[in-house]
Each structure stands twice: as C-alpha cells, then as structure tokens.
C-alpha atoms as a PDB file:
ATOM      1  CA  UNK A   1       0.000   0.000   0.000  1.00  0.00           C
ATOM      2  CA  UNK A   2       1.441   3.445  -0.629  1.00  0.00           C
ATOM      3  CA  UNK A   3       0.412   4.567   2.823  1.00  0.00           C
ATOM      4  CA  UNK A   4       3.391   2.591   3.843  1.00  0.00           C
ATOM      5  CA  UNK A   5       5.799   4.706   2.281  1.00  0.00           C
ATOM      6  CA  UNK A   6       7.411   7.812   3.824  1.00  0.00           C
ATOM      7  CA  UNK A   7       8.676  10.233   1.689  1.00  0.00           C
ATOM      8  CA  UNK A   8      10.776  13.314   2.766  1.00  0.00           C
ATOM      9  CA  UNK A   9      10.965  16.774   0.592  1.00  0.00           C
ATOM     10  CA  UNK A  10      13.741  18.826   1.313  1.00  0.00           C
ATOM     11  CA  UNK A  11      13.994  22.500  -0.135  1.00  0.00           C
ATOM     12  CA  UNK A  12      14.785  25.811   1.555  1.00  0.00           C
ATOM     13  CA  UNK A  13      11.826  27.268  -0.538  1.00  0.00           C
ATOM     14  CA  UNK A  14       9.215  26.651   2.089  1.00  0.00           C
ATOM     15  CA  UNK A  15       6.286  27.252  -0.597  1.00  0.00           C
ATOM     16  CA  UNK A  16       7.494  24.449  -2.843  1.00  0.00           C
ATOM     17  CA  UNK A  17       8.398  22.451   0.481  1.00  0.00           C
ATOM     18  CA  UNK A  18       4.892  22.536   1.173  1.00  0.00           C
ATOM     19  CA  UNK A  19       3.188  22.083  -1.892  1.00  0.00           C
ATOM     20  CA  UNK A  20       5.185  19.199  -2.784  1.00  0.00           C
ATOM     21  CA  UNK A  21       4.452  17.318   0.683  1.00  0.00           C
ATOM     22  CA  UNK A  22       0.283  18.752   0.631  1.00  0.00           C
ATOM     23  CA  UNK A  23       0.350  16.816  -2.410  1.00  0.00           C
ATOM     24  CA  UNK A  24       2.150  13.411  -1.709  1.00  0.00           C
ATOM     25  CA  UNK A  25      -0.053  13.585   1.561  1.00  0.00           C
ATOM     26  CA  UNK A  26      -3.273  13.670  -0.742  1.00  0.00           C
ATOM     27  CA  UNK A  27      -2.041  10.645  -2.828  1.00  0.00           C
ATOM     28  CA  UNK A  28      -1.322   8.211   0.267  1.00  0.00           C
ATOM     29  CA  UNK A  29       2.450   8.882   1.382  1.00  0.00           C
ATOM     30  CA  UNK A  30       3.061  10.159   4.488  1.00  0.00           C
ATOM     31  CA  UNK A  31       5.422  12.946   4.519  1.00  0.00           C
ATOM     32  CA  UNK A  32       7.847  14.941   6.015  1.00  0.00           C
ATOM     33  CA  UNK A  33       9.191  18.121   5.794  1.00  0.00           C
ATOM     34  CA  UNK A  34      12.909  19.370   6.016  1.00  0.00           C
ATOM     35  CA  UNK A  35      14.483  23.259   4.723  1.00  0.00           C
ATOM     36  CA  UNK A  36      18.043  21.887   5.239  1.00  0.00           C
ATOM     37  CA  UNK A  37      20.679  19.439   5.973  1.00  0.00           C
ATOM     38  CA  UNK A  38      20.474  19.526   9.432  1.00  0.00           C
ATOM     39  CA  UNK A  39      16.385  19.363   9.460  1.00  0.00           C
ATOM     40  CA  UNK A  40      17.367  15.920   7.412  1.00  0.00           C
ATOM     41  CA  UNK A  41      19.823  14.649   9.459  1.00  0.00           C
ATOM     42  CA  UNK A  42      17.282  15.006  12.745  1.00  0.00           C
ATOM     43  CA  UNK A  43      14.813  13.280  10.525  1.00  0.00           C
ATOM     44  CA  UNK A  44      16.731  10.366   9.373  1.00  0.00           C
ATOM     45  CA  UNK A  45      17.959   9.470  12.764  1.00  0.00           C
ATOM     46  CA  UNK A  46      14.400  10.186  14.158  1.00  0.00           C
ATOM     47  CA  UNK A  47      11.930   8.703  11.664  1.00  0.00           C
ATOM     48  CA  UNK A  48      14.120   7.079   8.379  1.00  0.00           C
ATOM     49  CA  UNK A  49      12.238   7.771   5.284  1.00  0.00           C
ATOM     50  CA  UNK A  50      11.740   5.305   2.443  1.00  0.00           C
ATOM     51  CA  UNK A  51      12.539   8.244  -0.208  1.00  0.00           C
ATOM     52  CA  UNK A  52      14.220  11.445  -0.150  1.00  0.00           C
ATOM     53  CA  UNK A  53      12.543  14.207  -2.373  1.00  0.00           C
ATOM     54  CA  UNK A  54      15.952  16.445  -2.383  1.00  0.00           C
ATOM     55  CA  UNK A  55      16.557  20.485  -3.895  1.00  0.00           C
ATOM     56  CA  UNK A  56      19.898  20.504  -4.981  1.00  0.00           C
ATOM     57  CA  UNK A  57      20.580  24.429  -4.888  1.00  0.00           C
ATOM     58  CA  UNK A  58      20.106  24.598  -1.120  1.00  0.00           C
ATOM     59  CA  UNK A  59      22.156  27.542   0.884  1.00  0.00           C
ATOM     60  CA  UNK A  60      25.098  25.877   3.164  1.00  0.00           C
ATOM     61  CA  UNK A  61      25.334  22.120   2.273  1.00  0.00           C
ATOM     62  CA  UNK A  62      23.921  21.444  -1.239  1.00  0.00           C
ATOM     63  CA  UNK A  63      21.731  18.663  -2.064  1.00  0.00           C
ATOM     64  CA  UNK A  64      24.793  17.082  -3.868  1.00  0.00           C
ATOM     65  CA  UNK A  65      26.760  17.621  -0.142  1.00  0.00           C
ATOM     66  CA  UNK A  66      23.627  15.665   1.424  1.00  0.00           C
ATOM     67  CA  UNK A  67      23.655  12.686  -1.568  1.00  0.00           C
ATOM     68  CA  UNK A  68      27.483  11.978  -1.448  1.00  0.00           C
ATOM     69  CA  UNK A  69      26.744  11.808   3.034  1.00  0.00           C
ATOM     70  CA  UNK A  70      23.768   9.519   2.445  1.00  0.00           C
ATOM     71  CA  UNK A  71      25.160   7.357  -0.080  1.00  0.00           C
ATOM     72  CA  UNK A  72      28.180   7.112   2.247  1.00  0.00           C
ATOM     73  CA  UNK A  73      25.874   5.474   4.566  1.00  0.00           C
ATOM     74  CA  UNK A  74      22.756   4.264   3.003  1.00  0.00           C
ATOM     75  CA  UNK A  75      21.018   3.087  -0.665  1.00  0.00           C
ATOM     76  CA  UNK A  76      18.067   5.293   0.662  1.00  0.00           C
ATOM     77  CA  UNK A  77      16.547   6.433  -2.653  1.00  0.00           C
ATOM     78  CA  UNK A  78      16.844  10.231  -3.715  1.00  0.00           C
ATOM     79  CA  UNK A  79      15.328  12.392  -6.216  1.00  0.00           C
ATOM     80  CA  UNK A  80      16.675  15.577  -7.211  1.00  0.00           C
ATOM     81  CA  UNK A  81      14.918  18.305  -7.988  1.00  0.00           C
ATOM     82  CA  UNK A  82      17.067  20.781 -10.132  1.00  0.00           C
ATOM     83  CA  UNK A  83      17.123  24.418 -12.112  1.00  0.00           C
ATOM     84  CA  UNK A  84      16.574  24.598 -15.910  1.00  0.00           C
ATOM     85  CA  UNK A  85      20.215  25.172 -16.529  1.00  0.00           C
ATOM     86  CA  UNK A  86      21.967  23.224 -14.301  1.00  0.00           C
ATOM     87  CA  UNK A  87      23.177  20.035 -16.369  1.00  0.00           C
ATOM     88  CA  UNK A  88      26.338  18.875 -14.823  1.00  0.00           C
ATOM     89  CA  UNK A  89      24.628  19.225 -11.723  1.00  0.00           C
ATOM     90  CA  UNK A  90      22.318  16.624 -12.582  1.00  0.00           C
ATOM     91  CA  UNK A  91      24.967  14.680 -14.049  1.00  0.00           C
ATOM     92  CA  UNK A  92      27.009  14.358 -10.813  1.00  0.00           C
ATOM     93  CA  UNK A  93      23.959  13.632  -8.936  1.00  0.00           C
ATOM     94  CA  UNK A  94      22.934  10.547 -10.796  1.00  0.00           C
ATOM     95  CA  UNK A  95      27.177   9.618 -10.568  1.00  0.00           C
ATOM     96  CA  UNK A  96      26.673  10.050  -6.939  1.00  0.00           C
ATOM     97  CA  UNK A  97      24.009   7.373  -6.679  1.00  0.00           C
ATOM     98  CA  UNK A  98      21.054   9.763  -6.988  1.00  0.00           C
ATOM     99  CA  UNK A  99      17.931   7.514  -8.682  1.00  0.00           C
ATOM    100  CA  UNK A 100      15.963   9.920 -10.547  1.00  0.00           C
ATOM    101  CA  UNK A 101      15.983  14.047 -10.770  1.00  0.00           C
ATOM    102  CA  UNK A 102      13.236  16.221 -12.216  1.00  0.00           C
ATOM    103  CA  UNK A 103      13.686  19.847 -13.648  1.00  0.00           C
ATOM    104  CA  UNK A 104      12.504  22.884 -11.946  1.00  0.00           C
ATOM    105  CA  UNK A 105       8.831  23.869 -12.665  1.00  0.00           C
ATOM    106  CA  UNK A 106       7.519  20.748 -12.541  1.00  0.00           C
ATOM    107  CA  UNK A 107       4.592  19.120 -12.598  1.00  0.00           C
ATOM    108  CA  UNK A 108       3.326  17.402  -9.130  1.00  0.00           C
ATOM    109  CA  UNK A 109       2.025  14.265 -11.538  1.00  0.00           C
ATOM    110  CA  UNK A 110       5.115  13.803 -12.927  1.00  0.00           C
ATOM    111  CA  UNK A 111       6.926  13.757  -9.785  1.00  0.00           C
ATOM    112  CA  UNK A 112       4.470  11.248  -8.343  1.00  0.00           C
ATOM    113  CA  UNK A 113       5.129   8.965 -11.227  1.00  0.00           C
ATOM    114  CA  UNK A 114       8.748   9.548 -10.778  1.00  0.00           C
ATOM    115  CA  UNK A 115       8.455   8.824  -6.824  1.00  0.00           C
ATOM    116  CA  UNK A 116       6.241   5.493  -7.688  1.00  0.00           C
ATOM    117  CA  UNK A 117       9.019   4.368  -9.867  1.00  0.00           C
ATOM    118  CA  UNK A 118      11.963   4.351  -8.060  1.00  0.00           C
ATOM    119  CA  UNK A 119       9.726   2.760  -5.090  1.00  0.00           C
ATOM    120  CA  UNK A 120       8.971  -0.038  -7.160  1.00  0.00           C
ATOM    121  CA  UNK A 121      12.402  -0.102  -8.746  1.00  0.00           C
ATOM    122  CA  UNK A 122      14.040  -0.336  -5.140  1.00  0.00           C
ATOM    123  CA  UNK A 123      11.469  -2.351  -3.629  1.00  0.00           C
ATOM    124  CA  UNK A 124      11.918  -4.650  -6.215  1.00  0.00           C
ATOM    125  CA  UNK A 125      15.570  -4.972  -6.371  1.00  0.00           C
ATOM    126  CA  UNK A 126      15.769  -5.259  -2.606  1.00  0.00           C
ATOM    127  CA  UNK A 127      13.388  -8.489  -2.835  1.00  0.00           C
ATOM    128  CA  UNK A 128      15.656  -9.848  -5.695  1.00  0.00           C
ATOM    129  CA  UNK A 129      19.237  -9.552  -3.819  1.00  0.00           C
ATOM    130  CA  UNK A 130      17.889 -11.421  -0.842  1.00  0.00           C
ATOM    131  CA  UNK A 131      17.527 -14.382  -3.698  1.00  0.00           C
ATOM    132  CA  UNK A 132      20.667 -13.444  -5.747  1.00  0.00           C
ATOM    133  CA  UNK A 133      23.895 -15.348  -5.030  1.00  0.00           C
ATOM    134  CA  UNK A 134      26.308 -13.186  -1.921  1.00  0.00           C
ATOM    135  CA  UNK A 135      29.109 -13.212  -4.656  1.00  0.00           C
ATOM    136  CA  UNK A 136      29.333 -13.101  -8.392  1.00  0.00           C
ATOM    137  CA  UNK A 137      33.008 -13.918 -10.226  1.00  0.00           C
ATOM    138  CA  UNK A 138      34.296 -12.537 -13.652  1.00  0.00           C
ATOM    139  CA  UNK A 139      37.656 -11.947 -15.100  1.00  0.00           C
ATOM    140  CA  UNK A 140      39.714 -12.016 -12.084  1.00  0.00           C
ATOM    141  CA  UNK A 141      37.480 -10.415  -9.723  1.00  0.00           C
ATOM    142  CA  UNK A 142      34.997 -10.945  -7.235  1.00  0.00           C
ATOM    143  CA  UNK A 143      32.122  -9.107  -6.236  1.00  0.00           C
ATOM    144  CA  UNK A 144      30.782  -9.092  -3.018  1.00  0.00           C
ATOM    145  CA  UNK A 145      26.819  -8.209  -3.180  1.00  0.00           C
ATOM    146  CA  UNK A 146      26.851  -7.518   0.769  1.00  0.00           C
ATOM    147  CA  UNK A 147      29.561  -5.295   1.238  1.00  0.00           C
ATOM    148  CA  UNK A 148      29.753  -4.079  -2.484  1.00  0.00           C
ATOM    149  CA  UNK A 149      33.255  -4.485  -2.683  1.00  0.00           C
ATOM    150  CA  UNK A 150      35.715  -6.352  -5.603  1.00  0.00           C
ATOM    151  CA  UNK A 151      38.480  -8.473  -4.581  1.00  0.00           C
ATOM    152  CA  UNK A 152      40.825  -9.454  -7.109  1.00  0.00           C
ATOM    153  CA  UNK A 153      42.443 -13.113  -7.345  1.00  0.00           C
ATOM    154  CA  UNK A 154      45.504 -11.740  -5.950  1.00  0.00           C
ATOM    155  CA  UNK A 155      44.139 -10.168  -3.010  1.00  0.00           C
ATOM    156  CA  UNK A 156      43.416  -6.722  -4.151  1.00  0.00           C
ATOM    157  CA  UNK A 157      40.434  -4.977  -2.522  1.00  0.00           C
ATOM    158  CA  UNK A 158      38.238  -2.149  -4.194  1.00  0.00           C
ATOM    159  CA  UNK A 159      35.930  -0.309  -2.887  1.00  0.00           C
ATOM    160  CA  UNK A 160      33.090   0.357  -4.856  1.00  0.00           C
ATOM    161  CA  UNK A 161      30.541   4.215  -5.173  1.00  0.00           C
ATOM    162  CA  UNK A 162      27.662   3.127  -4.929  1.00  0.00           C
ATOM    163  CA  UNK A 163      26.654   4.854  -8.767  1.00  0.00           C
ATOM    164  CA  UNK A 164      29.784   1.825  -9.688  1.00  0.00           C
ATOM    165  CA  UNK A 165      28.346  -0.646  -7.854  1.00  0.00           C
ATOM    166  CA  UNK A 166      24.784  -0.025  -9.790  1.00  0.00           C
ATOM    167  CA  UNK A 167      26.593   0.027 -13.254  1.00  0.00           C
ATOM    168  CA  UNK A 168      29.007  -3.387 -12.501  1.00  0.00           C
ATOM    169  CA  UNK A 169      26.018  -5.021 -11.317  1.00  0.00           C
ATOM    170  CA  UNK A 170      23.843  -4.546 -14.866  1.00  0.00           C
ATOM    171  CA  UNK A 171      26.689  -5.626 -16.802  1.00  0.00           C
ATOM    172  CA  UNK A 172      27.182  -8.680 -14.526  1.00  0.00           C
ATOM    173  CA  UNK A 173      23.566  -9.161 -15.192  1.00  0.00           C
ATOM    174  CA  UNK A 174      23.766  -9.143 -18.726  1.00  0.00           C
ATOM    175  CA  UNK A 175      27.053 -10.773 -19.580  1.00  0.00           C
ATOM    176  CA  UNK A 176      28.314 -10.458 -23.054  1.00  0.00           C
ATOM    177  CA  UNK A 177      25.517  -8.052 -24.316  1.00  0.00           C
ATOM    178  CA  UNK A 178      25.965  -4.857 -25.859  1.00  0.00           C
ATOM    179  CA  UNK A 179      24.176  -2.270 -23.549  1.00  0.00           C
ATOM    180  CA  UNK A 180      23.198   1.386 -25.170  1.00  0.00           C
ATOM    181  CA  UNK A 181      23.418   4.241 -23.214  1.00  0.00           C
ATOM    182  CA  UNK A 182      19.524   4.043 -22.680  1.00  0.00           C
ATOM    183  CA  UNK A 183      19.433   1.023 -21.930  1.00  0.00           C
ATOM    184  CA  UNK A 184      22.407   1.597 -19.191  1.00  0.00           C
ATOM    185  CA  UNK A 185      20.896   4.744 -17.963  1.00  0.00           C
ATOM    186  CA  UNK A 186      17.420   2.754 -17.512  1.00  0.00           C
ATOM    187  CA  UNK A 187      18.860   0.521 -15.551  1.00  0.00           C
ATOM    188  CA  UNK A 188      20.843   2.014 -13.687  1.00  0.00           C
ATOM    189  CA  UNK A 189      18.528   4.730 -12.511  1.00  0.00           C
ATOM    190  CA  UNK A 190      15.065   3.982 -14.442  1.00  0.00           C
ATOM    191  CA  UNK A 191      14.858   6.626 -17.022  1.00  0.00           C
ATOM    192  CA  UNK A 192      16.311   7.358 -20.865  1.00  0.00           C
ATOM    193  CA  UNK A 193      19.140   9.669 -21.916  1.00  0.00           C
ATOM    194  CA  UNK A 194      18.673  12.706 -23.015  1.00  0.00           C
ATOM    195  CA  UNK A 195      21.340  14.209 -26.448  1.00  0.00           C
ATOM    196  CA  UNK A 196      24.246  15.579 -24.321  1.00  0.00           C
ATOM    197  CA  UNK A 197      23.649  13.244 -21.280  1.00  0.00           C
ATOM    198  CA  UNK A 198      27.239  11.327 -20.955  1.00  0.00           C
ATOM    199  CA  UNK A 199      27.028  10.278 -17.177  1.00  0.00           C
ATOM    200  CA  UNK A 200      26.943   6.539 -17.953  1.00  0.00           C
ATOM    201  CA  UNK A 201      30.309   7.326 -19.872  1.00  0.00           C
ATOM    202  CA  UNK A 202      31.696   8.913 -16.929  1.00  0.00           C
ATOM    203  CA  UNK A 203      30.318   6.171 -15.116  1.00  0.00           C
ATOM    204  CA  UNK A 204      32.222   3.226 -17.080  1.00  0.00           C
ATOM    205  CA  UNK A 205      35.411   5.179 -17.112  1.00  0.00           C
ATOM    206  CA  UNK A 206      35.720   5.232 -13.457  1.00  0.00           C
ATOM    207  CA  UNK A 207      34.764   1.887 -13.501  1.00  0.00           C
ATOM    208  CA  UNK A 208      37.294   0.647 -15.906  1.00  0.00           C
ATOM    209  CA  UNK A 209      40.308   2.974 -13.725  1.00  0.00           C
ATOM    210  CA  UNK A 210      38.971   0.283 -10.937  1.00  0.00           C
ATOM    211  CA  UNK A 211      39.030  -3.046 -13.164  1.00  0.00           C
ATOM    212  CA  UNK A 212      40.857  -2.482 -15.872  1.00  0.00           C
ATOM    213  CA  UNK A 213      44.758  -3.571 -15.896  1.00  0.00           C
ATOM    214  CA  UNK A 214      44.866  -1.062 -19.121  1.00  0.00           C
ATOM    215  CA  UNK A 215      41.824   1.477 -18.575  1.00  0.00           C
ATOM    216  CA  UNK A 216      42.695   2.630 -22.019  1.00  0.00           C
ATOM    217  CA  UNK A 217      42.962  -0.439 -23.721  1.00  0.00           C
ATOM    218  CA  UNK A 218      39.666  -2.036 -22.314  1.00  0.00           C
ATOM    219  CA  UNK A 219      39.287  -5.962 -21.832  1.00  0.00           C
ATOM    220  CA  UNK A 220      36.336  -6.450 -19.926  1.00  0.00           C
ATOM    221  CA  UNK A 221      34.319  -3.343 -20.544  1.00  0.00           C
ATOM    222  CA  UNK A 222      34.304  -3.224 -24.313  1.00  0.00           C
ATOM    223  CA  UNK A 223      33.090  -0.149 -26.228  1.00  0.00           C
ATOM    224  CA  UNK A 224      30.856  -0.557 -29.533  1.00  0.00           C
ATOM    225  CA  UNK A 225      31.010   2.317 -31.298  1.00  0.00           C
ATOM    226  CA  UNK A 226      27.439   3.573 -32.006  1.00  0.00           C
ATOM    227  CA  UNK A 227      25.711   0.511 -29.876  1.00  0.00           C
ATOM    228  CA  UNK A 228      27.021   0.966 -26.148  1.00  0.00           C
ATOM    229  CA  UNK A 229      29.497  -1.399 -23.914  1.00  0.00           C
ATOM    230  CA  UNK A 230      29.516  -4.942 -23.065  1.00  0.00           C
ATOM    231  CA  UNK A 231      30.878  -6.627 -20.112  1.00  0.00           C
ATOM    232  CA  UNK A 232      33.240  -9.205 -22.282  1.00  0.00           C
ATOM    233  CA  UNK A 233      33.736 -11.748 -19.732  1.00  0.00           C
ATOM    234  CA  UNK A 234      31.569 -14.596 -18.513  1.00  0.00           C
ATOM    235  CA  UNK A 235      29.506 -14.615 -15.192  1.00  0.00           C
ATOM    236  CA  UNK A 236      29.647 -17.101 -12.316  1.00  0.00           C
ATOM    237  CA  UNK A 237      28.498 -16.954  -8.310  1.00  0.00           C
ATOM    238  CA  UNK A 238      30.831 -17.658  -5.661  1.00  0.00           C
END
C-alpha cells in the first residue's frame, strides 16, 4: 500500500516544500518536511524515510553535499529536484548514486510517477538480492553483493561508489551483451538519456580505472562504437 511509504521533501523554498508534501499527503504517502541538511539529518535518525525528495541548490550544504553523506551510509533512494540550466549538476547527482531528478517547474504528476518508480524499482531490487547469489566472479574479480566491494584473485580490494556498484552489477547481469546508453541509464537509474547526457560514460570510465589492468585499452568493458558497452567476460556466483 502506498500509505506505507514515507517520503521526505527537502527545499529551503518553504512554498514548494509545502506544496510538494500537501500533495504526496493527498495521494497516500506520508510525509515529512525538512528546509536543510540539518532538518534531514534530525529526521533520518528520528523517523528514516523510504525516499528522499531532495533540492539541490540549497544555501550551506547542497543537495549534492547531502547525496554523497547519504550514499556514504545508506542506498536510501533520492530524487533531485534541479534548475533549468543546471546540467552537470544533474549529471554528478545521478554519478553520486542519486535515482531519478526532475527539472525545476515541474509538474506534481510527474513527480508522483517519478516517486512510484523508483519505489517499485528499489522495492523490487531489494526483494531480488535477498535471492541473488552473496558473490558473483568474472575476469579475475569478485564481487561481493553484501559489502559491495571487488576483490581481485591476488588479493586486491576495491571499494566500490555506490553509482559503480549499480553500473558493474547490470553488466554482470547481462554478460556479453551490448548495452546502449539508454538502456544503461534505464537501468541504472530507471529513465532514458537525453542528447548531451554522458554520465553513464563517466560512469564506465571510473569503472574501468577500478578493473581495468589497461583502462585505455579495455578488456572487460568493451566499447561498440554507435551501440554501447559490453561486459566481455563470462559470469559465475561464488
């Protein structure tokens, strides 16, 4: 039921605050209210919501400030809400770990369908990893689902963002497919690109600096030019 989910909006505009949350309220979510990043600390430790509604351009710590803390802690799912203009800001937010964002003026509806989305999306993935193997093996690495960390066969251990960890796990899903950027971008954080959107390329080249013996020269993350990337090695649990 929807009334099971609590959402949190935070934005130092106290009008859009409270729009945003009179509305939620009316469609079944029960809401909470924050102007800031210490308002959202007090609530998380009080009352943990099962979504974060989150303004980016917020005076003192940013949005982006709050995402990287959360994410340092928590896969509590965020949605940005950003300016007209502010592209790279919504590109590092999604590299952060952020699931979703949503241009300034929007429309309430579309929000809701964003916020049922990613509640579905998370709900559902959580539900799948307690049935997924605790470790999956390629090339010479390991991945451990738990703490979402690699270890290599000769010891080496990498620590994984959790935007990486999001990316490495849909190509471990789909071994040996070519993945477009849409289809990456879906997955990763359930919507399409748009023409100058390159955060899933930023995304795999951090990646490969973690994986890759020759980031440059690519052996398990391939590039196909005009199609996507494709995790070239095959898949096994551990």
């Amino acid at each position: 039921m929807q009334d099971q989910f609590h959402i949190a909006v935070v934005d130092d505009h106290g009008e859009i605050r409270d729009l945003v949350g009179a509305y939620l309220s009316r469609h079944g979510y029960r809401t909470s209210l924050a102007g800031g990043a210490a308002e959202l600390r007090a609530l998380i430790e009080r009352d943990a919501p099962d979504l974060i509604v989150l303004d980016i351009m917020m005076p003192g710590e940013s949005g982006l400030d709050l995402c990287r803390e959360i994410r340092g802690n928590s896969d509590l799912p965020i949605i940005f809400l950003t300016a007209v203009g502010d592209e790279t800001d919504r590109i590092v937010g999604l590299e952060l770990g952020a699931d979703d964002y949503l241009v300034k003026p929007f429309n309430p509806r579309e929000l809701l369908a964003r916020i049922r989305a990613v509640l579905r999306r998370t709900a559902g993935g959580a539900e799948s990893s307690r049935r997924a193997p605790a470790r999956l093996a390629f090339h010479r690495w390991t991945l451990d689902l738990g703490r979402r960390e690699l270890e290599r066969d000769d010891g080496l251990s990498v620590a994984l963002s959790t935007a990486e960890f999001r990316l490495l796990r849909v190509f471990l899903d789909h071994p040996r497919q070519v993945l477009t950027r849409d289809q990456l971008l879906d997955l990763t954080v359930g919507r399409t690109a748009g023409p100058f959107d390159r955060s899933i390329d930023n995304q795999v080249s951090r990646l490969r600096r973690k994986i890759e013996a020759e980031p440059k020269s690519p052996e398990i993350i391939q590039t196909y030019w005009g199609g996507g990337y494709c995790l070239a090695a095959d898949v096994g649990s551990s």
